[in-house]
N, C-alpha and C. Protein backbone atom coordinates (compact mmCIF):
# COMPACT_ATOMS: atom_id res chain seq x y z
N UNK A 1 0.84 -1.18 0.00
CA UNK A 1 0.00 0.00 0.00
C UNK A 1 0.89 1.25 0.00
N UNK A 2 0.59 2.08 -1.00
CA UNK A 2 1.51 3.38 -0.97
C UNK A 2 1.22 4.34 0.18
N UNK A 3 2.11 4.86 0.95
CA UNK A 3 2.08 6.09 1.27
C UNK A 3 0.97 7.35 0.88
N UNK A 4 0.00 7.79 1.47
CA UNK A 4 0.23 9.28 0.71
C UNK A 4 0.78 10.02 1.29
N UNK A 5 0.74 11.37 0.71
CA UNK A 5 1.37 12.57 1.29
C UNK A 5 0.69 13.31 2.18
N UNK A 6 1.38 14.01 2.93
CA UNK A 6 1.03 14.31 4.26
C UNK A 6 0.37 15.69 3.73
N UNK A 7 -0.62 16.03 4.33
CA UNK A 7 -1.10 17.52 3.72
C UNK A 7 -0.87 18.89 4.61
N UNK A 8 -0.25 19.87 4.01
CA UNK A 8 -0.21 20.73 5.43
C UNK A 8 -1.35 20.85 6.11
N UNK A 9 -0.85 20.94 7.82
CA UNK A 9 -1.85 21.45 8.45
C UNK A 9 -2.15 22.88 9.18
N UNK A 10 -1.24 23.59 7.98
CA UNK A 10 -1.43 24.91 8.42
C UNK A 10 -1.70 25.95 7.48
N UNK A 11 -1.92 27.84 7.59
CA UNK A 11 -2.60 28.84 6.94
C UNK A 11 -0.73 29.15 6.54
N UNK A 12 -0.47 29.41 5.20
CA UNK A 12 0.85 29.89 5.37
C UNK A 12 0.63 31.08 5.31
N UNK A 13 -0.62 31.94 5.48
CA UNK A 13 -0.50 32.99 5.29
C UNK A 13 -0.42 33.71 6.99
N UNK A 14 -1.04 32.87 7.90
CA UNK A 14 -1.35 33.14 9.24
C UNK A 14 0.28 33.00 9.49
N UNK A 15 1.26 32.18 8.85
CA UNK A 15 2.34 31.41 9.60
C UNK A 15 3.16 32.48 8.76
N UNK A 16 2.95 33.22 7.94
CA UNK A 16 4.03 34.25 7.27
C UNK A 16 3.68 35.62 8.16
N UNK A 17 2.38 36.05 8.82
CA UNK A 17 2.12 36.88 9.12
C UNK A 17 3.04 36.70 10.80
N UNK A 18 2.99 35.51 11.29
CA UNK A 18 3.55 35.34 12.84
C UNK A 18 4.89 35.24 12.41
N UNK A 19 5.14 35.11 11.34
CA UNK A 19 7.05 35.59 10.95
C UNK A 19 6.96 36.96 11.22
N UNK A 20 6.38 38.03 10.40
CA UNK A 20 6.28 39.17 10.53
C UNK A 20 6.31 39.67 11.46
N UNK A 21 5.55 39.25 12.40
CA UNK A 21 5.86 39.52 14.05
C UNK A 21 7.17 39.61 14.95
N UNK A 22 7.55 38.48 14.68
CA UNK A 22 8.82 38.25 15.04
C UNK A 22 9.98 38.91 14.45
N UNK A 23 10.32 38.69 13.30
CA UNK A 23 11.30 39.85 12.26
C UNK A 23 11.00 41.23 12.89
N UNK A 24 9.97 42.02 12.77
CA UNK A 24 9.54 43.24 13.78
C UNK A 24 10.17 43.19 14.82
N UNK A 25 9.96 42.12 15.57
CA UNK A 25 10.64 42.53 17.26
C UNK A 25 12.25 42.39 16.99
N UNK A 26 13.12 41.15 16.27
CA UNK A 26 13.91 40.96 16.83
C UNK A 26 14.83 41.39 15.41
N UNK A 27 14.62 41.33 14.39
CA UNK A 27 15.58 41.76 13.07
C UNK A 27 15.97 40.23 13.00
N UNK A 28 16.54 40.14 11.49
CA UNK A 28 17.00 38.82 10.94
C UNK A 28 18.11 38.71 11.85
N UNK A 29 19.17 39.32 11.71
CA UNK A 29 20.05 38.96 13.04
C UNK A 29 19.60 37.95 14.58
N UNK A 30 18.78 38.72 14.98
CA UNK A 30 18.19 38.06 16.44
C UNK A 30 17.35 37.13 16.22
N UNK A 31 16.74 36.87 14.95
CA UNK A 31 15.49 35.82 15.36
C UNK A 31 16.21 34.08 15.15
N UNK A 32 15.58 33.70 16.15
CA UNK A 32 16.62 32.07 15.84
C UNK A 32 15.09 31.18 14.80
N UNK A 33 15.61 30.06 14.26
CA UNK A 33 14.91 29.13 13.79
C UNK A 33 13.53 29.29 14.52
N UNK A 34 14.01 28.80 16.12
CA UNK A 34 13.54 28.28 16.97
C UNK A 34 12.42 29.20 16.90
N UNK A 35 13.18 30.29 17.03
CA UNK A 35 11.55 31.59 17.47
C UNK A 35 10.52 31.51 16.19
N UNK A 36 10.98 31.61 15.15
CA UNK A 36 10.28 31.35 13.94
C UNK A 36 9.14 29.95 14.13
N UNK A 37 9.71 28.72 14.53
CA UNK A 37 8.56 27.53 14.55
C UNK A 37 7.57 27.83 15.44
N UNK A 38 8.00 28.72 16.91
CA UNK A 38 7.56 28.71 17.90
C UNK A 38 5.92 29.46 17.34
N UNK A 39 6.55 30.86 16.83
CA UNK A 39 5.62 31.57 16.47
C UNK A 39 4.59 31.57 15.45
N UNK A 40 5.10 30.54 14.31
CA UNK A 40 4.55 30.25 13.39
C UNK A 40 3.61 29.10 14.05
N UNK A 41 4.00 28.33 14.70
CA UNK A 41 3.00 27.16 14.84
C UNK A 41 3.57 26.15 13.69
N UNK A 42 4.48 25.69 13.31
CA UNK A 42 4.45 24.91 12.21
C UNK A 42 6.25 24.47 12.72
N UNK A 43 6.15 23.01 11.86
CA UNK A 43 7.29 21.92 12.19
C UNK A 43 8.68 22.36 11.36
N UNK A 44 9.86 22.80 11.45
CA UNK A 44 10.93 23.18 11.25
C UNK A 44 10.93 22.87 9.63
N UNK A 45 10.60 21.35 9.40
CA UNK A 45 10.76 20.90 8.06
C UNK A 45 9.69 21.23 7.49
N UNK A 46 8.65 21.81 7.41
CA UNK A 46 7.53 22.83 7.09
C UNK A 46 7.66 24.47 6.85
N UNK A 47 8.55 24.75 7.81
CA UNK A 47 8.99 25.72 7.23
C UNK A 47 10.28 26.13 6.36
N UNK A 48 10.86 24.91 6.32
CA UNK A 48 11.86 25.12 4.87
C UNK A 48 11.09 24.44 3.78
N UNK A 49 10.10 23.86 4.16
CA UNK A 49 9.57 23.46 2.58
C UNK A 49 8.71 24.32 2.12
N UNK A 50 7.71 25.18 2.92
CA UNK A 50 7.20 26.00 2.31
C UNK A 50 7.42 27.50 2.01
N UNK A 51 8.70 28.13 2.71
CA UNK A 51 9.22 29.31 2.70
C UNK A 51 10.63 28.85 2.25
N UNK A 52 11.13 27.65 2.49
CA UNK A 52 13.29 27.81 2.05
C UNK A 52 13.63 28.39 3.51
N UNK A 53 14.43 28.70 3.27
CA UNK A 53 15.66 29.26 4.16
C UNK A 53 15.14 30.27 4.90
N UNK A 54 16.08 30.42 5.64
CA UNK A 54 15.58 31.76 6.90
C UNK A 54 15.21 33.13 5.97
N UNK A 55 16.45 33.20 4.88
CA UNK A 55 16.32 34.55 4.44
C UNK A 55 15.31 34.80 3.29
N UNK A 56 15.06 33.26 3.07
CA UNK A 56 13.80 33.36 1.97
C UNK A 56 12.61 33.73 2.63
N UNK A 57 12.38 33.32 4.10
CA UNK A 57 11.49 33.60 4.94
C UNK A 57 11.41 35.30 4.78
N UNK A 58 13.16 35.83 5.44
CA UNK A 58 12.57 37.05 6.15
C UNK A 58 12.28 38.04 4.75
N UNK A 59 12.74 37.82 4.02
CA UNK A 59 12.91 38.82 2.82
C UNK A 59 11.14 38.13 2.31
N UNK A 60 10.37 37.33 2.05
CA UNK A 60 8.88 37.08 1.91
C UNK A 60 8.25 38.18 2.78
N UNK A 61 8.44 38.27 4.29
CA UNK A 61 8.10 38.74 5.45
C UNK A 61 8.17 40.38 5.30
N UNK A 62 9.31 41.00 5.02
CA UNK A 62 9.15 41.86 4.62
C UNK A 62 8.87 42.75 3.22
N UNK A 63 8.70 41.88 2.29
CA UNK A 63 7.74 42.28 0.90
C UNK A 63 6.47 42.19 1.48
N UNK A 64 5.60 41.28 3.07
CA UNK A 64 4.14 41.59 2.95
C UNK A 64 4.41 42.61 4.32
N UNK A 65 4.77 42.81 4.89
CA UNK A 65 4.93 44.02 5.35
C UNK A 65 4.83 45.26 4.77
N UNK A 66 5.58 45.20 3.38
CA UNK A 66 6.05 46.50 3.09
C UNK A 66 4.87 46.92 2.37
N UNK A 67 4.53 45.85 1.96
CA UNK A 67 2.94 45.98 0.94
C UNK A 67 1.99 46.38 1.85
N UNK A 68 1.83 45.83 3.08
CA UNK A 68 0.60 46.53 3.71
C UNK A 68 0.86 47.61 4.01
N UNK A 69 2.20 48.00 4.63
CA UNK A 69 2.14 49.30 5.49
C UNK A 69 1.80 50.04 4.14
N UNK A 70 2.65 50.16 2.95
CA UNK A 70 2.78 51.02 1.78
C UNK A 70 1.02 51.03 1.83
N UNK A 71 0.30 50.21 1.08
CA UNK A 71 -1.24 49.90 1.36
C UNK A 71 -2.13 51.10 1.83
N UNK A 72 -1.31 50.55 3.31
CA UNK A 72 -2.16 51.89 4.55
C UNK A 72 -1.82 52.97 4.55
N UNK A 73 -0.67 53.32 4.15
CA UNK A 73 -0.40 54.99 4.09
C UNK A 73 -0.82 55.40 2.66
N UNK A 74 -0.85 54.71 1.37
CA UNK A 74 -2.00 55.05 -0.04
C UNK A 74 -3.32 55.26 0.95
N UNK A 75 -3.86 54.48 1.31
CA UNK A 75 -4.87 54.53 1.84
C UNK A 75 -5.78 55.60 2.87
N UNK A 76 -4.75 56.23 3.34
CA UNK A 76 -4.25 57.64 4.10
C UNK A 76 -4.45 58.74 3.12
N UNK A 77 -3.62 58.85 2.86
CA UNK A 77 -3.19 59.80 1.48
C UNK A 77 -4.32 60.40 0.62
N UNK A 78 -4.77 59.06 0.62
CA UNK A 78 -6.17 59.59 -0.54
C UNK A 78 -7.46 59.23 -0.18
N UNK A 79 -7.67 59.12 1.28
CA UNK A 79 -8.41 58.98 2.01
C UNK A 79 -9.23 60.22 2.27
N UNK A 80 -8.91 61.54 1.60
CA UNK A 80 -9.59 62.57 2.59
C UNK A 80 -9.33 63.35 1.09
N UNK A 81 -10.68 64.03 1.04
CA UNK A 81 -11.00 65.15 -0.01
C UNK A 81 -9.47 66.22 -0.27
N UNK A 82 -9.23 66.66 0.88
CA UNK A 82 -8.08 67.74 0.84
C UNK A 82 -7.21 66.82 0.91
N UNK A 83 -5.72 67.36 -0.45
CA UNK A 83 -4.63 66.34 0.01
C UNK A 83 -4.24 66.89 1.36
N UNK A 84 -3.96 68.22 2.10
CA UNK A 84 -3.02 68.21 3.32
C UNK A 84 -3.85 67.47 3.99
N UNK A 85 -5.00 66.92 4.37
CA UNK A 85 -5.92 66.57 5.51
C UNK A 85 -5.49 64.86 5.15
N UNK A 86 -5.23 64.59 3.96
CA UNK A 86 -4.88 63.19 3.32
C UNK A 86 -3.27 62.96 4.16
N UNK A 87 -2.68 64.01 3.77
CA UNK A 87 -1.27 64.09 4.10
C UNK A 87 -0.68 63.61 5.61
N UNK A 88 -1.49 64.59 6.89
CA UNK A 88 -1.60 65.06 7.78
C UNK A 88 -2.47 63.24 8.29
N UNK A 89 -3.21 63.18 7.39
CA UNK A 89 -3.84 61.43 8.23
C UNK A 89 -2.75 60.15 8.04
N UNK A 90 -2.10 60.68 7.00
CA UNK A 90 -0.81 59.62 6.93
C UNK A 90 0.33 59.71 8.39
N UNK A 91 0.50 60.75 8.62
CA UNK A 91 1.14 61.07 9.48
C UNK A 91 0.58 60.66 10.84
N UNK A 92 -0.86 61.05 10.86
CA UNK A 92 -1.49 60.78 12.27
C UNK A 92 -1.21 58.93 12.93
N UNK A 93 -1.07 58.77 11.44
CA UNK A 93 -1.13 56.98 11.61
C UNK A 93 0.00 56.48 11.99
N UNK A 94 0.87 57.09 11.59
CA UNK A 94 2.33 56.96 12.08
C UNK A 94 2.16 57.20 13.24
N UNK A 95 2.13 58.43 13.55
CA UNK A 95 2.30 58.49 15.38
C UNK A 95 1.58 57.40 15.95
N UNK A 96 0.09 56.88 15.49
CA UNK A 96 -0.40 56.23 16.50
C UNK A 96 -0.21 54.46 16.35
N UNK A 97 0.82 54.74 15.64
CA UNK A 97 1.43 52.91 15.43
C UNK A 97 2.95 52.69 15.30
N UNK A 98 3.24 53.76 15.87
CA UNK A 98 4.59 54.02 16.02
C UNK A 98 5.55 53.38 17.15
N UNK A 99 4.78 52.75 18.40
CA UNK A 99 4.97 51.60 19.00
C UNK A 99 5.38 50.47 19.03
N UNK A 100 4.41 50.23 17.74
CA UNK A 100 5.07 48.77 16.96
C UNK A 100 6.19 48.90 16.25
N UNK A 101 6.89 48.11 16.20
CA UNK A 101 8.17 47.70 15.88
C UNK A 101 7.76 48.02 14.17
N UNK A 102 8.86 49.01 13.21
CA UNK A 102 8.25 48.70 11.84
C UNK A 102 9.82 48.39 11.12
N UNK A 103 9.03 46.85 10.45
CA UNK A 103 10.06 45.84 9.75
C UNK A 103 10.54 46.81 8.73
N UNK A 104 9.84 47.54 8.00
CA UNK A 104 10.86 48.34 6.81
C UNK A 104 12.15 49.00 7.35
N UNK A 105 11.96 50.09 8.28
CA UNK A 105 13.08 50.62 8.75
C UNK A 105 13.94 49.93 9.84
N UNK A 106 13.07 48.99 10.17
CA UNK A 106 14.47 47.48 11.05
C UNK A 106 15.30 47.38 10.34
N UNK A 107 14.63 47.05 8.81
CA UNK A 107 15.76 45.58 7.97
C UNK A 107 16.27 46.95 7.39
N UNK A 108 16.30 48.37 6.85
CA UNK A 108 16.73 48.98 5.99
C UNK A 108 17.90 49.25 7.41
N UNK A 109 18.07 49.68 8.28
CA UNK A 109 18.96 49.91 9.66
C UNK A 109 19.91 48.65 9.81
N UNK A 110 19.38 47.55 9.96
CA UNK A 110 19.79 45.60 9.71
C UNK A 110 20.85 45.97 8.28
N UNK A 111 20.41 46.25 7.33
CA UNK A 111 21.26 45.46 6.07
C UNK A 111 21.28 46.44 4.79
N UNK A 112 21.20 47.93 5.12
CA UNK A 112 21.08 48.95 4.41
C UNK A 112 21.20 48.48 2.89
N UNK A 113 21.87 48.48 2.28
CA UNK A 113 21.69 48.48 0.56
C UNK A 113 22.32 46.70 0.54
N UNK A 114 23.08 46.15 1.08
CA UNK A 114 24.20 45.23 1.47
C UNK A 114 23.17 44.03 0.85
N UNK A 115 22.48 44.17 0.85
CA UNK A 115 21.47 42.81 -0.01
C UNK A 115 20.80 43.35 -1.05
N UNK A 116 20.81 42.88 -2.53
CA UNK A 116 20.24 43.61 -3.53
C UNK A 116 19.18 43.34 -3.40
N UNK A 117 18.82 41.81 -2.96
CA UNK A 117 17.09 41.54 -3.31
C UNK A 117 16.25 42.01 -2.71
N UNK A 118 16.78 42.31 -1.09
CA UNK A 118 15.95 43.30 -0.65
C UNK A 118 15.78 44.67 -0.32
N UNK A 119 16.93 45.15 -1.25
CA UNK A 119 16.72 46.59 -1.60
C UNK A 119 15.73 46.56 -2.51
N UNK A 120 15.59 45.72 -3.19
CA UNK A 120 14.83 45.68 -4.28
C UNK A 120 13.19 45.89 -3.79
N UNK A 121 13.32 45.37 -2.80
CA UNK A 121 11.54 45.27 -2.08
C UNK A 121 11.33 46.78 -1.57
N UNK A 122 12.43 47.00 -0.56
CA UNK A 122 12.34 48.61 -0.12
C UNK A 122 11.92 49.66 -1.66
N UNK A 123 12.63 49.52 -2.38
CA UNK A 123 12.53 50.54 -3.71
C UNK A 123 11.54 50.47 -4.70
N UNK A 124 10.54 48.97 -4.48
CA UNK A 124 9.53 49.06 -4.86
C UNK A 124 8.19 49.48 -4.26
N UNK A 125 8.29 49.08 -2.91
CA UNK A 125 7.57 50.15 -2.09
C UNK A 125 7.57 51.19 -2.04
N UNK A 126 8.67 51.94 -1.71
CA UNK A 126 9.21 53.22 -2.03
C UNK A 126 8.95 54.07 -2.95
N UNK A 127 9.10 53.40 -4.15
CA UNK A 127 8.47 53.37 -5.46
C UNK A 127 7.29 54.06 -5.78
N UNK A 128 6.25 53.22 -5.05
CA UNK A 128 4.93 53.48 -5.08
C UNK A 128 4.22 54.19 -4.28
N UNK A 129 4.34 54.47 -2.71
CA UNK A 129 4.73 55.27 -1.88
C UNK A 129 4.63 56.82 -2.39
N UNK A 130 5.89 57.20 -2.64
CA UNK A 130 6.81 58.48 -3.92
C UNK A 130 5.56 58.55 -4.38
N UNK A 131 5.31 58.14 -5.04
CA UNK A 131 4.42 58.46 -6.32
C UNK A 131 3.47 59.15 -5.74
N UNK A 132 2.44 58.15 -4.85
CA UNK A 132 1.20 58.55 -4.33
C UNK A 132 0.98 60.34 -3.32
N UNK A 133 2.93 59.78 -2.67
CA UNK A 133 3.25 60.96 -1.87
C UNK A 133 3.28 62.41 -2.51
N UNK A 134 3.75 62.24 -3.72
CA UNK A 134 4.02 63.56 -4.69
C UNK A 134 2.94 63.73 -5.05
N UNK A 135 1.76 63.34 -5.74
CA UNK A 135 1.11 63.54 -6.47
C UNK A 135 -0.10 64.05 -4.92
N UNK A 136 -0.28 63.77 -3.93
CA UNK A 136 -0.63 64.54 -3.08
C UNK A 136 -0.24 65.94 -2.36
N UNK A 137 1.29 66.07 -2.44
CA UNK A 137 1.53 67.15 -2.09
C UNK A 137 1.54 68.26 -3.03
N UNK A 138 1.59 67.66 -4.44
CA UNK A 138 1.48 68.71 -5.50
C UNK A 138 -0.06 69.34 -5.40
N UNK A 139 -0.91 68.56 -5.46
CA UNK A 139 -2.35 68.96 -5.31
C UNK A 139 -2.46 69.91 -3.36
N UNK A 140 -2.04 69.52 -2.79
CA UNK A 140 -1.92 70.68 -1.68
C UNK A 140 -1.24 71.57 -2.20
N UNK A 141 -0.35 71.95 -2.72
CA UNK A 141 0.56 72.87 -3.36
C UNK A 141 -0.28 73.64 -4.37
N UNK A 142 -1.10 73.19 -5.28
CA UNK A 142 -2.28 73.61 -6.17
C UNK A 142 -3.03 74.67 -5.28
N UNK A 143 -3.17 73.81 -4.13
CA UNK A 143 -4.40 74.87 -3.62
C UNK A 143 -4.33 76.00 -1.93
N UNK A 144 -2.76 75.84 -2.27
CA UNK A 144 -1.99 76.66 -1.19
C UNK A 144 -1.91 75.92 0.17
N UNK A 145 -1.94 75.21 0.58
CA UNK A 145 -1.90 74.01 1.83
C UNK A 145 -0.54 73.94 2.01
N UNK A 146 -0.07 73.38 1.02
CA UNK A 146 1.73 73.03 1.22
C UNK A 146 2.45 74.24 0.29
N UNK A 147 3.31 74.69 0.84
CA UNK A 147 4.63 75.78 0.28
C UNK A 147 5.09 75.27 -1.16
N UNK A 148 3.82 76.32 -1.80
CA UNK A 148 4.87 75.55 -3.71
C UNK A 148 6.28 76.58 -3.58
N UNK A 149 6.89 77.08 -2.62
CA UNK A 149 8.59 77.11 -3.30
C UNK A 149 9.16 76.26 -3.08
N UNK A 150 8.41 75.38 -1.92
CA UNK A 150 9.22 74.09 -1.95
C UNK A 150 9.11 72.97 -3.20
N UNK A 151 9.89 72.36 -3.14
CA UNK A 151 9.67 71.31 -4.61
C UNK A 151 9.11 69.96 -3.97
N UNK A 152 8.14 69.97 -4.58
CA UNK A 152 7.37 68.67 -4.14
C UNK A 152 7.83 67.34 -3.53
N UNK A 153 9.42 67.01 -4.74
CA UNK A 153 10.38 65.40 -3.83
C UNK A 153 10.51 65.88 -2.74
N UNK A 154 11.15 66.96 -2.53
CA UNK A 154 11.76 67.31 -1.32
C UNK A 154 11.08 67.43 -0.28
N UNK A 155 9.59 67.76 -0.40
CA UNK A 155 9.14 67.91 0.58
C UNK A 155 8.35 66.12 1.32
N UNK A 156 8.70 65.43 0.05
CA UNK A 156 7.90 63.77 0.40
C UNK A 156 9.50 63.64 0.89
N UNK A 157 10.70 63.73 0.59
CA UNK A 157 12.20 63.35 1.24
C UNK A 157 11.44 63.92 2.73
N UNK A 158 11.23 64.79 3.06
CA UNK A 158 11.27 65.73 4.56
C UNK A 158 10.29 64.88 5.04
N UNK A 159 9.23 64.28 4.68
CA UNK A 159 8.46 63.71 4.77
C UNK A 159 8.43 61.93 5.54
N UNK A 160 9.06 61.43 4.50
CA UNK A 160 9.43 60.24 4.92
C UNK A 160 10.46 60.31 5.92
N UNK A 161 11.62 60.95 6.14
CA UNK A 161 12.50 61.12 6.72
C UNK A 161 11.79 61.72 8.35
N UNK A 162 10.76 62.35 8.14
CA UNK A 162 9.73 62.52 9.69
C UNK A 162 9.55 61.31 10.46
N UNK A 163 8.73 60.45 8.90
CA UNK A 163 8.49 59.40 9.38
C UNK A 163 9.00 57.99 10.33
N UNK A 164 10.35 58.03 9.72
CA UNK A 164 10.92 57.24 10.05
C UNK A 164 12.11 57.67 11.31
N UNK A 165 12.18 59.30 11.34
CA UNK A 165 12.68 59.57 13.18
C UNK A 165 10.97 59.17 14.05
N UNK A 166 9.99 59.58 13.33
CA UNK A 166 9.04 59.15 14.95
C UNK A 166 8.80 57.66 14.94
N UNK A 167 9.17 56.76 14.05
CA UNK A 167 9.28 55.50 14.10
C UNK A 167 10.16 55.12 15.01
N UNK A 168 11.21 55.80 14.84
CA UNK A 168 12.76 55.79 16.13
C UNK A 168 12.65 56.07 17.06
N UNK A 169 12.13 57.14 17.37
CA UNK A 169 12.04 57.58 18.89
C UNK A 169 10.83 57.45 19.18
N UNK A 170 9.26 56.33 18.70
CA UNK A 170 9.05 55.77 19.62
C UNK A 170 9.42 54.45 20.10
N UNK A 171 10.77 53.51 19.11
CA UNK A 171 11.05 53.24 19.59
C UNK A 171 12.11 53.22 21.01
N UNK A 172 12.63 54.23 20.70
CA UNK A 172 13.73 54.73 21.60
C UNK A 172 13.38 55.19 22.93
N UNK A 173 11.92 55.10 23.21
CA UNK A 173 10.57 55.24 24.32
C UNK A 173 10.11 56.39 24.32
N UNK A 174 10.09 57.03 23.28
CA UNK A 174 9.28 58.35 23.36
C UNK A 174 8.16 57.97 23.31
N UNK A 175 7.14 59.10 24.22
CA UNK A 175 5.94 59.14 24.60
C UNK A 175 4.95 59.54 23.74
N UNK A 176 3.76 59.30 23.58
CA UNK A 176 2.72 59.51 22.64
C UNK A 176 2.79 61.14 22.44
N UNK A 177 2.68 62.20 23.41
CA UNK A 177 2.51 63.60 23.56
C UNK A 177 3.81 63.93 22.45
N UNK A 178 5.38 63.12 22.37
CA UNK A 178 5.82 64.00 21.56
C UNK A 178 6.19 63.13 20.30
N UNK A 179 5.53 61.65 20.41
CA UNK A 179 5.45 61.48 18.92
C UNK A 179 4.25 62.14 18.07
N UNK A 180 2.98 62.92 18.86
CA UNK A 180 2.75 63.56 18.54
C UNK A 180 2.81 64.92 17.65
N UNK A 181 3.73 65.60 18.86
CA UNK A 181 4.39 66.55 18.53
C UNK A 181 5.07 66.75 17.43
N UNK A 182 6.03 65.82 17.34
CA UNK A 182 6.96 65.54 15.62
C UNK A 182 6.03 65.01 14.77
N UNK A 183 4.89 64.86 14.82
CA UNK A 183 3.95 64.59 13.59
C UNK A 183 3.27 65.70 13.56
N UNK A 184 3.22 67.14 14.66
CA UNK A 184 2.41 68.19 13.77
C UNK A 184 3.54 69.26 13.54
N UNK A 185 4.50 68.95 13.95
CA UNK A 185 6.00 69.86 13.14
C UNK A 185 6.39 69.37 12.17
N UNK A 186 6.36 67.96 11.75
CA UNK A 186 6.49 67.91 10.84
C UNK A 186 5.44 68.36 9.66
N UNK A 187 4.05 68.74 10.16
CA UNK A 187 3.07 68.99 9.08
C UNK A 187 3.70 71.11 9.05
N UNK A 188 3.76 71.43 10.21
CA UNK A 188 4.19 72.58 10.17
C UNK A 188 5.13 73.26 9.33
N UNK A 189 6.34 72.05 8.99
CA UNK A 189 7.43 72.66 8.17
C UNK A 189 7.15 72.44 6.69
N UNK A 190 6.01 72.06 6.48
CA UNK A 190 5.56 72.18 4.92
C UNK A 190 4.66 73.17 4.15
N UNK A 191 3.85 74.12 5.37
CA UNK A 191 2.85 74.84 5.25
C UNK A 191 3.74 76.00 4.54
């Protein structure tokens, strides 16, 4: 009598999302195997057969990361009739999830350009991001909201670059009142 094959008994999407978790807290550096099965729920040889290797894991992990967060801040952006009020809700979201650990600027801090494939993920996010970001601040700029002497990249550069100090200093334990704060100075230095 033949064998059959064993069928997974798990969501790989639930078991890529509890990677995500983990990569967040600890960076590819810190996370062991171990923490990966633990969190995933799934058997060591399950997770090299259905993800490969650690780095096939974390680099998967952070392309659906990068896709949602990117996602939620489009989603922001053009969420609200006025782009600054669009702008200004992207930002709000940052401050108020700024707690959580965020895998883009872990692994870009982790392994800056030093891996092509997943520069490649950062710059396609990024990518798309840019786009959505400019084409909002130009339309505030249209209608006097944002400073047209400023040039529109520059002001999504000033922009993202907000983003990712109040990403830092709440991790670094800054308090809600002044990740606050650097999310309405940063709306301040664009007006």
């Amino acid at each position: 009598m033949a064998s059959m094959a064993r069928i997974k008994e798990f969501d790989s999407d639930k078991a890529l999302d509890a990677a995500v978790g983990v990569f967040r807290e600890h960076g590819f550096e810190g996370t062991s195997t171990e923490m990966l099965v633990q969190a995933m729920k799934i058997g060591r040889q399950s997770l090299y057969d259905t993800f490969g290797d650690k780095w096939a894991l974390y680099r998967l992990a952070v392309q659906r990361y990068a896709s949602e967060e990117t996602d939620a801040h489009i989603a922001m952006l053009r969420g609200k009739p006025r782009a600054i009020d669009g702008i200004a809700a992207m930002i709000n979201r940052v401050v108020a999830t700024a707690n959580q650990a965020c895998l883009g600027i872990n692994s870009i801090c982790e392994f800056g350009q030093s891996r092509p494939d997943l520069a490649e993920v950062h710059r396609a996010a990024d990518h798309r991001l840019r786009h959505a970001a400019s084409e909002r601040v130009r339309q505030a700029q249209e209608t006097g909201d944002v400073d047209n002497s400023l040039a529109a990249d520059a002001v999504v550069d000033f922009l993202f670059a907000s983003i990712t100090g109040i990403r830092v200093a709440a991790r670094g334990g800054a308090g809600r009142n002044q990740l606050a704060s650097l999310g309405q100075l940063a709306l301040r230095a664009i007006v």
